[in-house]
Protein backbone atom coordinates (compact mmCIF):
# COMPACT_ATOMS: atom_id res chain seq x y z
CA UNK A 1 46.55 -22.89 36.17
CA UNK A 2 44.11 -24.44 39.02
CA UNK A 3 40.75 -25.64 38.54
CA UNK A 4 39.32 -22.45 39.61
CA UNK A 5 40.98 -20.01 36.57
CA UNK A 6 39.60 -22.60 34.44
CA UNK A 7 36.16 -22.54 35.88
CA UNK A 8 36.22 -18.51 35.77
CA UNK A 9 37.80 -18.91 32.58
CA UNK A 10 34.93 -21.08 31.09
CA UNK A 11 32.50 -18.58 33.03
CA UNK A 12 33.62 -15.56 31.67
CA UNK A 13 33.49 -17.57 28.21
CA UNK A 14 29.71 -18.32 28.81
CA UNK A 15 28.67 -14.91 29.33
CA UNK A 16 30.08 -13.46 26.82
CA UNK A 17 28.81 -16.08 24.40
CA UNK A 18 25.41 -15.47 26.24
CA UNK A 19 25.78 -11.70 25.72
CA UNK A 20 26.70 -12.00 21.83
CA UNK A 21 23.64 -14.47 21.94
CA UNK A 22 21.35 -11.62 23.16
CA UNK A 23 22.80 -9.39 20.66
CA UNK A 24 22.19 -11.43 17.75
CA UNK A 25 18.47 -11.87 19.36
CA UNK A 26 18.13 -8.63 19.46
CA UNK A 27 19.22 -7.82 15.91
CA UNK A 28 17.43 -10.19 13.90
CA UNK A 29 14.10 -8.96 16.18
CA UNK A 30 14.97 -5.57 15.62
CA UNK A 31 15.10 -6.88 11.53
CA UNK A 32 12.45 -8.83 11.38
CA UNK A 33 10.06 -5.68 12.87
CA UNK A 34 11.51 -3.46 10.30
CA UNK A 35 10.71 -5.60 7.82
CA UNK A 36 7.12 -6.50 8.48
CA UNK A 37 6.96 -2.38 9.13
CA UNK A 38 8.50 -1.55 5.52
CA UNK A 39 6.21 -4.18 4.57
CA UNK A 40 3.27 -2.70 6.14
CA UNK A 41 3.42 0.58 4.81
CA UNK A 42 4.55 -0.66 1.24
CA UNK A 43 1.01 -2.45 1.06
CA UNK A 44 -0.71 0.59 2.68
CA UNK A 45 1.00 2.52 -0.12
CA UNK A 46 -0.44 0.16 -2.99
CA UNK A 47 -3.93 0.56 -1.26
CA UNK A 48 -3.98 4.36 -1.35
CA UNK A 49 -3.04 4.38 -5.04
CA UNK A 50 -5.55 1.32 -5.78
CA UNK A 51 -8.71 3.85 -4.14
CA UNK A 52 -6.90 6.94 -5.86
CA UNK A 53 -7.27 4.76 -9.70
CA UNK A 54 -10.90 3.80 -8.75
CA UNK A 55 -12.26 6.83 -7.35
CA UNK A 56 -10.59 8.57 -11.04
CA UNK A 57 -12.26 5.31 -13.11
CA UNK A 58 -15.92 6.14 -11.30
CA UNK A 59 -15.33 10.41 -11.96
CA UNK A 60 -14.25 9.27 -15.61
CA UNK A 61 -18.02 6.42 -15.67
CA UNK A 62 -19.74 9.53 -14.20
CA UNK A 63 -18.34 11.99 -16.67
CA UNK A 64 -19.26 9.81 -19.64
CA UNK A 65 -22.91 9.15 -18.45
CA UNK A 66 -23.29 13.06 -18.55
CA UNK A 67 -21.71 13.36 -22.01
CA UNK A 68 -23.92 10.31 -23.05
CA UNK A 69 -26.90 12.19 -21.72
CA UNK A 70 -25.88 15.68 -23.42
CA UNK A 71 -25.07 13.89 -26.62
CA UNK A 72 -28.78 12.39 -26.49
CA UNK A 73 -30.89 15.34 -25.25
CA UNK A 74 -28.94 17.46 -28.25
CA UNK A 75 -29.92 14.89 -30.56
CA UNK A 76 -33.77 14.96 -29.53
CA UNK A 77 -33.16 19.29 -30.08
CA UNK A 78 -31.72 18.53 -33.15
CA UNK A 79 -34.64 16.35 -34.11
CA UNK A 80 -37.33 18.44 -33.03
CA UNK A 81 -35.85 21.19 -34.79
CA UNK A 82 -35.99 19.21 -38.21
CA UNK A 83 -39.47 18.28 -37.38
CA UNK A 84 -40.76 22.26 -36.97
CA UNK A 85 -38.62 23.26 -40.38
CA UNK A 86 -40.67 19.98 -41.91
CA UNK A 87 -44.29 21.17 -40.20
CA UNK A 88 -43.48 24.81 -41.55
């Protein structure tokens, strides 16, 4: 072997070490996307279900307010209608 074999030798070498280089670039990129992606829609996922809980807690607050209020106005009824049997 000459000095030129070894130099394409050593050439070839390089290119295909720059080549598996690019690769491995171009994996872990193609990782790290997926993972801030997955992450992404795993927090967008948490969000929905956080708004979906508080818009049911503020039906539920709403919903007991109007009970409240039915509870009371029946009890004011029920009062008035012991005061009429007493003024009878």
């Amino acid at each position: 072997m000459n000095i030129d074999d070894l130099n394409h030798l050593l050439n070839a070498h390089n290119k295909k070490s720059t080549l598996s280089s690019n690769v491995k670039l171009a994996v872990n990129v193609i990782g790290l996307l997926s993972a801030a992606i997955y992450g992404w829609v795993e927090m967008e996922n948490r969000i929905t279900a956080l708004e979906g809980k508080i818009l049911a807690m503020e039906q539920m607050d709403k919903l007991e307010t109007q009970i409240r209020m039915l509870e009371s106005r029946g009890e004011e009824w029920d009062l008035e209608r012991i005061k009429r049997r007493i003024t009878k």
